[in-house]
C-alpha atoms as a PDB file:
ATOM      1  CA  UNK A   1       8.805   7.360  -2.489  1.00  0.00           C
ATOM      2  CA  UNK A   2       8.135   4.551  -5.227  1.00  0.00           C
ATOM      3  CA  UNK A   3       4.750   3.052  -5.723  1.00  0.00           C
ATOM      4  CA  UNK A   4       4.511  -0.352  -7.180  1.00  0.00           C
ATOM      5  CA  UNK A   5       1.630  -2.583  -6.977  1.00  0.00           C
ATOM      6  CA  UNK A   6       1.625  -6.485  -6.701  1.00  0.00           C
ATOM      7  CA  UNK A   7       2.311  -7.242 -10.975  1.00  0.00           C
ATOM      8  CA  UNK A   8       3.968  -4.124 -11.973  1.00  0.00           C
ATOM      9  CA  UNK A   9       7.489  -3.750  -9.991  1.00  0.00           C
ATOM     10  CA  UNK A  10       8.880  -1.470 -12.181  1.00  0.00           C
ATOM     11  CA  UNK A  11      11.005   1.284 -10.446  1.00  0.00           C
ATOM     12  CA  UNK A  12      12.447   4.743 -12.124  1.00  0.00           C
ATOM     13  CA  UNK A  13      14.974   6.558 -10.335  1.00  0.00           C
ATOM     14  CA  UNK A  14      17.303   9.053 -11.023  1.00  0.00           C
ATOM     15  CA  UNK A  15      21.061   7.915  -9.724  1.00  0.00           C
ATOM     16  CA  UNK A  16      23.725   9.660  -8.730  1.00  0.00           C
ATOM     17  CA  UNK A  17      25.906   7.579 -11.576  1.00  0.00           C
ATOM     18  CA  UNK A  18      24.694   5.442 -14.805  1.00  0.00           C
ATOM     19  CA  UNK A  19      25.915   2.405 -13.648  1.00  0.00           C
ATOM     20  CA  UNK A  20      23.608  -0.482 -15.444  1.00  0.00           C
ATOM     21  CA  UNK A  21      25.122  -3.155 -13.859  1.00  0.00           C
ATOM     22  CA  UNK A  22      23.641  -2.650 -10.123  1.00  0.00           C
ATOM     23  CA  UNK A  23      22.967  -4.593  -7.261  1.00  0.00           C
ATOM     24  CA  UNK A  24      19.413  -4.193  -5.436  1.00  0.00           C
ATOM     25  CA  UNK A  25      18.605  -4.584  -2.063  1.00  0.00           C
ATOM     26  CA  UNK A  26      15.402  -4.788  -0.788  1.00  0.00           C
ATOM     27  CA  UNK A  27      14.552  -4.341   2.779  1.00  0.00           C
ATOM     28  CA  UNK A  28      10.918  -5.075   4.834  1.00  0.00           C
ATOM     29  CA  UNK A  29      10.683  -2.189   7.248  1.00  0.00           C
ATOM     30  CA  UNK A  30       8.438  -4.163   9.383  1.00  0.00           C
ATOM     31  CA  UNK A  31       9.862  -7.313   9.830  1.00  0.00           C
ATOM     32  CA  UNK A  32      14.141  -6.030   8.797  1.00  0.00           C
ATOM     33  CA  UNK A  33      14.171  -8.634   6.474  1.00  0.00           C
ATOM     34  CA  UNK A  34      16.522  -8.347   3.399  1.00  0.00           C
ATOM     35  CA  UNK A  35      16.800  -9.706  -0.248  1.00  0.00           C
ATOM     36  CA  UNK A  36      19.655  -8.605  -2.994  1.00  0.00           C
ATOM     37  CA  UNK A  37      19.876  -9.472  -6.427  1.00  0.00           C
ATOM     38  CA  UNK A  38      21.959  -7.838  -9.633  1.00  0.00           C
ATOM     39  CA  UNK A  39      20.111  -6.468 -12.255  1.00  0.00           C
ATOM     40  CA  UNK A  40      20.942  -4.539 -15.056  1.00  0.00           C
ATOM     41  CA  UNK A  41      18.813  -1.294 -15.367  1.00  0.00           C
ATOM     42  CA  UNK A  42      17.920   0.600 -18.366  1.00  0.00           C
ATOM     43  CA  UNK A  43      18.643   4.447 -18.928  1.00  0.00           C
ATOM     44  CA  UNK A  44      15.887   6.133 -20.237  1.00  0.00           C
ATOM     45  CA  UNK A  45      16.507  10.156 -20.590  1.00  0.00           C
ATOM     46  CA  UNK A  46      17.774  10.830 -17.109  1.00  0.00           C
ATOM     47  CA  UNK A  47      16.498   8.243 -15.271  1.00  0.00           C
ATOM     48  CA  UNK A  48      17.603   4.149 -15.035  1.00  0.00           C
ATOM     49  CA  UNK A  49      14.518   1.798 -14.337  1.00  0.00           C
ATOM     50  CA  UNK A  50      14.616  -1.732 -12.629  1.00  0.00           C
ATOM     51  CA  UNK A  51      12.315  -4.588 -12.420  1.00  0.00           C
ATOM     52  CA  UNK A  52      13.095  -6.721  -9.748  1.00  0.00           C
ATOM     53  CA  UNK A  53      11.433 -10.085  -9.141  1.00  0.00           C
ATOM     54  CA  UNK A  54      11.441  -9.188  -5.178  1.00  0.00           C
ATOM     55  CA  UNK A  55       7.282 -10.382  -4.136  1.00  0.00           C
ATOM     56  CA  UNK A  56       6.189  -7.405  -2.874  1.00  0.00           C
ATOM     57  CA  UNK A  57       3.620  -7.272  -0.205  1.00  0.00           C
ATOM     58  CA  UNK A  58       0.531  -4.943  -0.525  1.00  0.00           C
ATOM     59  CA  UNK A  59       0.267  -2.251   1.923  1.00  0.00           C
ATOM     60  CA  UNK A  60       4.030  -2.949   3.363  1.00  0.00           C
ATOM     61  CA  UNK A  61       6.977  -0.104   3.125  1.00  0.00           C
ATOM     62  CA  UNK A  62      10.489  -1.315   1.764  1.00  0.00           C
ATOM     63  CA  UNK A  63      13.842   0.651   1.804  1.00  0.00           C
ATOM     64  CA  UNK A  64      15.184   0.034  -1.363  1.00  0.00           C
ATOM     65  CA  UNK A  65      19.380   0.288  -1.637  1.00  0.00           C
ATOM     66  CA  UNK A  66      20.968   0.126  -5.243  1.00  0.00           C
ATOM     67  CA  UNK A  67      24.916   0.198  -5.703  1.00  0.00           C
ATOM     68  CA  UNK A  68      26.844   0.005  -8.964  1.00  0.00           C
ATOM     69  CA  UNK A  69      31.144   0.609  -8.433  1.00  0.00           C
ATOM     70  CA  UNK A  70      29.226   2.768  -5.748  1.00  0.00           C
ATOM     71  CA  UNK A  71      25.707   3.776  -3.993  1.00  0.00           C
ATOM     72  CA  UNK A  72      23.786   5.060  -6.727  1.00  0.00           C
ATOM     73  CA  UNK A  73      20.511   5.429  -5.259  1.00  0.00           C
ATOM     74  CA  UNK A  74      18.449   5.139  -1.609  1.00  0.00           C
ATOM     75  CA  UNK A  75      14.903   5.349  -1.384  1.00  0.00           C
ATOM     76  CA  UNK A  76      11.341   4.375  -0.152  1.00  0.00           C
ATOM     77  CA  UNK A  77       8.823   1.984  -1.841  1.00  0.00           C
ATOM     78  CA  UNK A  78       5.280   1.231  -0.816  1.00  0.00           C
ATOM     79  CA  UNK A  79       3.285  -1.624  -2.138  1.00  0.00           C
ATOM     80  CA  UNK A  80      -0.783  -1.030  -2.949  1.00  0.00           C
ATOM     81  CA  UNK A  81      -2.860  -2.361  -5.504  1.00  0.00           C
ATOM     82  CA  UNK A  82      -4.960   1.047  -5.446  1.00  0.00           C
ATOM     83  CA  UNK A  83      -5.397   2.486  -9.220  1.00  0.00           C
ATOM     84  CA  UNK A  84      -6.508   6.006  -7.883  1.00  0.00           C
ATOM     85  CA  UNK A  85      -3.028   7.279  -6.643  1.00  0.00           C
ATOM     86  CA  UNK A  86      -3.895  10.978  -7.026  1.00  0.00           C
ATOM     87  CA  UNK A  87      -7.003  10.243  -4.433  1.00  0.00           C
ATOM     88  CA  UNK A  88      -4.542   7.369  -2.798  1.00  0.00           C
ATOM     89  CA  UNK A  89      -3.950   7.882   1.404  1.00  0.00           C
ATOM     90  CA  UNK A  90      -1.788   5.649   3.585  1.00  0.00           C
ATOM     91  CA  UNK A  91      -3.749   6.797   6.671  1.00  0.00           C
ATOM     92  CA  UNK A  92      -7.235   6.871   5.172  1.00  0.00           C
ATOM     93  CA  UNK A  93      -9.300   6.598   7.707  1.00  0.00           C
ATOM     94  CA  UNK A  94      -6.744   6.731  10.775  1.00  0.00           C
ATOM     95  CA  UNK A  95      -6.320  10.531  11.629  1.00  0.00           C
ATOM     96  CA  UNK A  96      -9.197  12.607  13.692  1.00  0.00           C
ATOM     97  CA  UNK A  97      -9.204  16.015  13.643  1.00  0.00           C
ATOM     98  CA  UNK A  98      -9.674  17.411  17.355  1.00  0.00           C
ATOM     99  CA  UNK A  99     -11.888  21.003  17.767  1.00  0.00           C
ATOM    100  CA  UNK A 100     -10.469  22.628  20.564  1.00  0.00           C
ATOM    101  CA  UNK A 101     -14.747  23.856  21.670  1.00  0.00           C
ATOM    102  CA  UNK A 102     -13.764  25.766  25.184  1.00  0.00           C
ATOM    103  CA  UNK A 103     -10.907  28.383  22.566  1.00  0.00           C
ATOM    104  CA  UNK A 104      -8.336  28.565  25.425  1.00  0.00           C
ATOM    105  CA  UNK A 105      -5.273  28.180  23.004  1.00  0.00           C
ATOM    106  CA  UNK A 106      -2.449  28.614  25.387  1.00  0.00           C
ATOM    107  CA  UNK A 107       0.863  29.144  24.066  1.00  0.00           C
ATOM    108  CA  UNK A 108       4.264  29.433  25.919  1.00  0.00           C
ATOM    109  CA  UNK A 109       6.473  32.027  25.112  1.00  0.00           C
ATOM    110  CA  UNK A 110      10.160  32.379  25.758  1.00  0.00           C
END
């Protein structure tokens, strides 16, 4: 999964082919809502990067589809504006942990 924030859109991925000449499309996974636009990426090592001037919303997912002559790459994206990735949660605050206090773990076995 990519992480790009609000200003900086940049995306490195490593493709199947080094076509520079790609086409991106950009999908909302909430509201299935599409944009494409060509682009030419830049190799750098092993990887091509792309900026694309998509608006990205913060705290949204995207799919993210990018085809040369052929599909050279499929992936995630998430948008935040969070600096501390390494600390950085998408549930943060969302999951609670459940102590089982009576210990009569049943299992099933077959």
């Amino acid at each position: 999964m990519h992480i790009v924030t609000t200003t900086d859109k940049k995306i490195y991925f490593v493709p199947r082919a080094f076509d520079t000449s790609v086409s991106v499309k950009i999908t909302d996974e909430e509201t299935n809502v599409s944009a494409t636009e060509s682009l030419t990426a830049t190799k750098e090592a092993n990887y091509l990067h792309i900026t694309p001037s998509y608006t990205f919303v913060e705290g949204k997912y995207y799919t993210i589809r990018i085809t040369g002559s052929n599909e050279i790459y499929r992936g995630k994206v998430y948008c935040t504006n969070q600096t501390d990735l390494e600390k950085f949660s998408v549930n943060n605050g969302e999951f609670t942990y459940y102590e089982d206090t009576d210990n009569d773990n049943q299992y099933i076995y077959r």
